[in-house]
Protein backbone atom coordinates (compact mmCIF):
# COMPACT_ATOMS: atom_id res chain seq x y z
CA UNK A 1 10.53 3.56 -6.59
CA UNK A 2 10.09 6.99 -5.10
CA UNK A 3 6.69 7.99 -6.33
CA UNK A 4 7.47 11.03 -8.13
CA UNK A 5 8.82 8.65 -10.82
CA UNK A 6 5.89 6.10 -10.91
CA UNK A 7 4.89 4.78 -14.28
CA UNK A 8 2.09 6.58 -15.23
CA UNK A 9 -1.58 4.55 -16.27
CA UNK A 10 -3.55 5.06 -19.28
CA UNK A 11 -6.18 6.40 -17.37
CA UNK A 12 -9.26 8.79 -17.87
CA UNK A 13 -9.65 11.65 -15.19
CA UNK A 14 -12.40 13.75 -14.90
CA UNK A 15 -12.75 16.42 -12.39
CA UNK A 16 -16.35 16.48 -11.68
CA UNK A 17 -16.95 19.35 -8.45
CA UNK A 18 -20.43 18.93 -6.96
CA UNK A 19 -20.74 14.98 -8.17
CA UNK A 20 -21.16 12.64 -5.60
CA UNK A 21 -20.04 8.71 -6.28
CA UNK A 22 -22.26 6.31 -7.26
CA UNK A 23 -22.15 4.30 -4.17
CA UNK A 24 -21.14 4.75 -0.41
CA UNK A 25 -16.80 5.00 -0.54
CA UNK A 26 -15.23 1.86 1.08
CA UNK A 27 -13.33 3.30 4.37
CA UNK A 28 -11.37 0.86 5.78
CA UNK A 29 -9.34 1.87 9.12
CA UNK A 30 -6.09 2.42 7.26
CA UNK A 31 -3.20 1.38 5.34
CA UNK A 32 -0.51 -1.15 6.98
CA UNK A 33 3.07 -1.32 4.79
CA UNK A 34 5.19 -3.83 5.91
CA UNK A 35 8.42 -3.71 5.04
CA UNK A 36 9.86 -7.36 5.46
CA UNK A 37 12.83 -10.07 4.57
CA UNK A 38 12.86 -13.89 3.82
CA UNK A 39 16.60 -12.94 5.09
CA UNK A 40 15.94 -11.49 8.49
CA UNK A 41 15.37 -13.65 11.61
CA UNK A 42 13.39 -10.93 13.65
CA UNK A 43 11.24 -10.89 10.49
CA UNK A 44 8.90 -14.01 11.39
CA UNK A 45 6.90 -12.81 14.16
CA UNK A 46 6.08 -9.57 12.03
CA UNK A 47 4.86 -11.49 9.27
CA UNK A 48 2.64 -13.42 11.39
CA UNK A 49 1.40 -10.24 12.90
CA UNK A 50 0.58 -8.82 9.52
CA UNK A 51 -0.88 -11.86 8.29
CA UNK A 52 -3.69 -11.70 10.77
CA UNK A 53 -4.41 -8.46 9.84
CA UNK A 54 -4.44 -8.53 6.59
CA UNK A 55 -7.51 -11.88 6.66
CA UNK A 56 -8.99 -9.59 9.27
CA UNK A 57 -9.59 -7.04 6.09
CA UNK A 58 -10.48 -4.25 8.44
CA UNK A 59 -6.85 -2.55 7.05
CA UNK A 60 -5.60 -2.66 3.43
CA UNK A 61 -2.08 -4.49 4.40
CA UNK A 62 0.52 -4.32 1.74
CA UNK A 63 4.27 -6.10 2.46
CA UNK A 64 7.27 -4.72 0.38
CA UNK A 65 9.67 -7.05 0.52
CA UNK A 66 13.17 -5.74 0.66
CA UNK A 67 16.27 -6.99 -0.79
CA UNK A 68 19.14 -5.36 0.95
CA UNK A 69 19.63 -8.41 3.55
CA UNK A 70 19.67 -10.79 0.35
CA UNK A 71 23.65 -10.96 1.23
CA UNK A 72 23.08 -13.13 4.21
CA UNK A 73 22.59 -16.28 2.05
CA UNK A 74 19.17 -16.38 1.30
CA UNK A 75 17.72 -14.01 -1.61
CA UNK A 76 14.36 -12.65 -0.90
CA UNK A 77 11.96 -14.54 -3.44
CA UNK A 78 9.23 -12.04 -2.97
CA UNK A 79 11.90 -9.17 -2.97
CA UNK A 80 11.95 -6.09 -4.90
CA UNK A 81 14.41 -3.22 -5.92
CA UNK A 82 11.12 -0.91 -6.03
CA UNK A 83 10.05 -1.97 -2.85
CA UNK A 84 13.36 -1.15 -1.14
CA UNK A 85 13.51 2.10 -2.71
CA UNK A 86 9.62 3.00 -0.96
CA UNK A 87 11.11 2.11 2.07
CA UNK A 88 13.92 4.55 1.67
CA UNK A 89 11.67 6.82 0.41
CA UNK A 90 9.86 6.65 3.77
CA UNK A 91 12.77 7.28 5.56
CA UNK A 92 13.34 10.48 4.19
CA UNK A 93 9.68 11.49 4.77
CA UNK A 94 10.22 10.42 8.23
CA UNK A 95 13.84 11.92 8.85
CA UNK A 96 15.64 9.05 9.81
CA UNK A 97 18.81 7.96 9.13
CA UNK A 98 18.49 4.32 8.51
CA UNK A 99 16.10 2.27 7.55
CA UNK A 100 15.06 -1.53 8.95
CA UNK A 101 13.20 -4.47 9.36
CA UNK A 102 10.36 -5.67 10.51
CA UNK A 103 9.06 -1.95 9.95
CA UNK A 104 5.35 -0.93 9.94
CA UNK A 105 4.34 2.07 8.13
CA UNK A 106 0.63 3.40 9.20
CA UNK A 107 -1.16 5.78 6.88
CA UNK A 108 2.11 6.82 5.29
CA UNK A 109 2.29 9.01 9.06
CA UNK A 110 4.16 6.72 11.68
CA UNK A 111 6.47 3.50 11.38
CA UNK A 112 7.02 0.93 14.29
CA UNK A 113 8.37 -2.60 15.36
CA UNK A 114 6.06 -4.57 12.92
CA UNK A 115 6.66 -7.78 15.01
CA UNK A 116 4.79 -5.87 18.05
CA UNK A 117 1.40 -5.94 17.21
CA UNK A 118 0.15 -3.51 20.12
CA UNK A 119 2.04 -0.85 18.51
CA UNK A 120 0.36 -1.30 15.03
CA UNK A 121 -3.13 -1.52 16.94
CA UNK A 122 -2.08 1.67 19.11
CA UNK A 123 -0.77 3.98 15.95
CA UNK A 124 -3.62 3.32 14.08
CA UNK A 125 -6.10 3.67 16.83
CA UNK A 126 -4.50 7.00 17.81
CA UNK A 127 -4.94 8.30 14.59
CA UNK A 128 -8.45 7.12 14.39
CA UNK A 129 -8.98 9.57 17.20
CA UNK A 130 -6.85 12.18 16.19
CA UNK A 131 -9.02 12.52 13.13
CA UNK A 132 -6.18 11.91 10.82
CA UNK A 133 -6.59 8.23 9.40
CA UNK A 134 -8.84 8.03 6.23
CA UNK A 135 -10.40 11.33 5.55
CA UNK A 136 -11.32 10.90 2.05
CA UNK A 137 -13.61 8.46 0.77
CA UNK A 138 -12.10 6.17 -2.24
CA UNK A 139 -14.61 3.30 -4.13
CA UNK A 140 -13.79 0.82 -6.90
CA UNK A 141 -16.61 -0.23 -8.89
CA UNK A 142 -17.12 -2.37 -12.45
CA UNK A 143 -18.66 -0.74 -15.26
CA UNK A 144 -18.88 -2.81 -18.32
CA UNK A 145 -15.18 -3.17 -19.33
CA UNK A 146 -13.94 -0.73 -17.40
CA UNK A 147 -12.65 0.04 -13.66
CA UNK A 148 -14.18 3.16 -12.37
CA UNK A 149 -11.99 4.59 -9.61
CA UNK A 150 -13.78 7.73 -7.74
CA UNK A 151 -12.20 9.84 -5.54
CA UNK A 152 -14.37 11.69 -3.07
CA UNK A 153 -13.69 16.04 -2.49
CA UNK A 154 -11.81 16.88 0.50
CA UNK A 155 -13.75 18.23 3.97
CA UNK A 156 -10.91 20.90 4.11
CA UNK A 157 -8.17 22.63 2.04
CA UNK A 158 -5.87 19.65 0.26
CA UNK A 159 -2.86 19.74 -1.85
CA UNK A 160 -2.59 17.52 -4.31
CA UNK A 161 -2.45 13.70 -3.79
CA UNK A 162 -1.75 10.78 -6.45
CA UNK A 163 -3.68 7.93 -6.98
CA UNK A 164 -1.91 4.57 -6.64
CA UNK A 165 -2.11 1.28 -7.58
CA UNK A 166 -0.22 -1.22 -5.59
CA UNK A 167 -0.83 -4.74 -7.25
CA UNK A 168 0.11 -7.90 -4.44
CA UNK A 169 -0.36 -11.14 -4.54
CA UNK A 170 -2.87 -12.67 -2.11
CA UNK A 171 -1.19 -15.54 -0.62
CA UNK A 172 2.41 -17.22 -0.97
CA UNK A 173 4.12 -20.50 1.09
CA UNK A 174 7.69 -19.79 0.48
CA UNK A 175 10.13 -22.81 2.05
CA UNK A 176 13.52 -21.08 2.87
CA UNK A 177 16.32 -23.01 3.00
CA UNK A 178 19.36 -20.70 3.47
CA UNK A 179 20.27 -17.34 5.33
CA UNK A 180 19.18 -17.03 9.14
CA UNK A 181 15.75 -18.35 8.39
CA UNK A 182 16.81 -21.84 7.11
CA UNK A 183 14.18 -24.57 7.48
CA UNK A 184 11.46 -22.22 7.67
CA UNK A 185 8.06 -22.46 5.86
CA UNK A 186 5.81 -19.16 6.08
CA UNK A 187 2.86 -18.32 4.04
CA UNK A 188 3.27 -14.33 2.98
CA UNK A 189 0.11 -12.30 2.41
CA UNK A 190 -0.11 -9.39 0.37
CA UNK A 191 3.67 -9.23 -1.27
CA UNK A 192 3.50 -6.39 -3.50
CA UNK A 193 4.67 -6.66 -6.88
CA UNK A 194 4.38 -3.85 -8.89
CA UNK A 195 3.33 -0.25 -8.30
CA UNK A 196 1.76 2.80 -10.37
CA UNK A 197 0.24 6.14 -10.53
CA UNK A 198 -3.28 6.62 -12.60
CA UNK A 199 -3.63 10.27 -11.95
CA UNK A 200 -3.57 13.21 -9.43
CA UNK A 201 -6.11 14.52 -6.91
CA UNK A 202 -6.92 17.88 -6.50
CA UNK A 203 -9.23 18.15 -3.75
CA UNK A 204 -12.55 17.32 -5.95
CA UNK A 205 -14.74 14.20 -6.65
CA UNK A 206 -12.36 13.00 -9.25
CA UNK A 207 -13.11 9.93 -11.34
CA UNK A 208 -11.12 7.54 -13.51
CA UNK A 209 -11.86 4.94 -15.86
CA UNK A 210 -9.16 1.95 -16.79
CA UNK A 211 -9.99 -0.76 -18.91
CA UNK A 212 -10.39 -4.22 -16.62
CA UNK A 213 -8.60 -5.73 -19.51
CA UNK A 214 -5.24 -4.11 -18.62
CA UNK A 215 -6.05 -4.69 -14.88
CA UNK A 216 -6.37 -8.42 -15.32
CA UNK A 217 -3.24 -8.54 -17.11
CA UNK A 218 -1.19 -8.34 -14.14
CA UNK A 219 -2.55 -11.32 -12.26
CA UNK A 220 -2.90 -9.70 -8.66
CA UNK A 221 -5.00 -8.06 -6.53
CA UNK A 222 -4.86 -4.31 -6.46
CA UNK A 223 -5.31 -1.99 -3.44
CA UNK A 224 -5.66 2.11 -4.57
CA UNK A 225 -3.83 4.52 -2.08
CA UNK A 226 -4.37 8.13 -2.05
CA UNK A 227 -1.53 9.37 -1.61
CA UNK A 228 0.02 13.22 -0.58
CA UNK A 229 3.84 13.61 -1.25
CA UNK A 230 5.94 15.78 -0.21
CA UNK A 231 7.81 18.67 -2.91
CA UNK A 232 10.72 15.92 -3.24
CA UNK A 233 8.34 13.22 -4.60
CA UNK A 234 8.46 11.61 -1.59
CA UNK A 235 5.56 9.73 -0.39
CA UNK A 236 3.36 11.33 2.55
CA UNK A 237 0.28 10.89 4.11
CA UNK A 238 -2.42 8.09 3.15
CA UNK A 239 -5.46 10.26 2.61
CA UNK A 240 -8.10 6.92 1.28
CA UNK A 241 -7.76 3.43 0.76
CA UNK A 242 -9.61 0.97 -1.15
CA UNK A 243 -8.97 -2.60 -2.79
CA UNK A 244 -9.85 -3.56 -6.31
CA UNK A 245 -11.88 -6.71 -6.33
CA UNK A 246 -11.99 -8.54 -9.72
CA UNK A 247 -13.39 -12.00 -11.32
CA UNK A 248 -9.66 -13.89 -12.08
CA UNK A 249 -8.00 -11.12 -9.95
């Protein structure tokens, strides 16, 4: 779903200039999307790639699984029409003309061959140096019955990011028995299953409370992106990263 029309959160925001969080923001390296098919034979190897990083847990790894290779014979259990349409979105952000798998998108910057794992490792790294990975610090923390969400202030001038929620599952062994794939067993980390906005960042500590009630409901685990976009609502540059950790979650 391009991001401009995310479902918006009943959410509290408060824009709170000169307040520091509570605790030390979580930074972790950056944000891996896969975008990947139970229908794709060059899709294994990128799977197993991302799998490793994502128990590694120095990235927040999200797969989107895609359903436009469901025609093949085998239909994408883990698929998603919003999932497909971030991965289009992408490729308008990025200026390409088509869009593929096994495709890695790092910090929301740079996409490569998600089966080579040198050229994950080398993106991110280069960013790292470049001083262009996470730059703003993101934290989740519990308070009573409530999620508190805090968004650090920018080091520089920022335009506007939004804050999203990507829920995934954690683990799940899918047996495939059609399409190119047939007779296949692999275990898929992180297969997202729903995303949505709670609010908008304008480049000061911002906080938001959500009820761990409504969090809970959806079963998963939940990583927050911040997230720039670009003036068609398409998504840009990963700005902070952090994952939602939750009793039953």
């Amino acid at each position: 779903m391009d991001l401009g029309r995310f479902f918006g959160l009943a959410a509290l925001a408060l824009v709170l200039p000169g307040l520091a969080a509570a605790q030390e923001p979580q930074k972790p390296r950056g944000v891996i999307e896969l975008f990947t098919s139970q229908g794709c034979s060059s899709c294994p190897p990128a799977d197993a790639v991302f799998a490793d990083l994502a128990r590694e847990g120095s990235v927040v790894a999200l797969a989107y699984h895609v359903n436009y290779w469901d025609y093949l014979g085998w239909q994408d259990t883990l698929g998603s029409a919003e999932g497909t349409q971030r991965q289009y979105d992408y490729m308008k952000s990025f200026g390409t003309r088509s869009v593929y798998t096994p495709q890695a998108v790092i910090n929301g910057r740079a996409h490569v061959n998600g089966a080579i794992r040198s050229e994950v490792s080398d993106a991110l790294e280069g960013m790292e140096k470049a001083g262009i990975g996470m730059k703003v610090g993101v934290s989740a923390t519990r308070s009573g019955d409530s999620v508190v969400i805090q968004v650090d202030s920018a080091n520089e001038p920022a335009e506007e990011a939004r804050v999203v929620l990507v829920y995934y599952d954690q683990v799940k062994p899918v047996v495939i028995t059609r399409g190119e794939n047939t007779g296949k067993t692999v275990s898929y980390w992180n297969a997202v299953k729903e995303i949505q906005t709670a609010g908008m960042w304008r480049g000061d500590p911002t906080r938001f409370e959500m009820p761990v009630s409504d969090m809970a409901k959806k079963g998963a685990n939940c990583a927050v992106l911040l997230q720039s976009a670009g003036k068609d609502g398409t998504p840009g540059p990963i700005l902070g990263a952090t994952v939602i950790k939750l009793p039953g979650m």
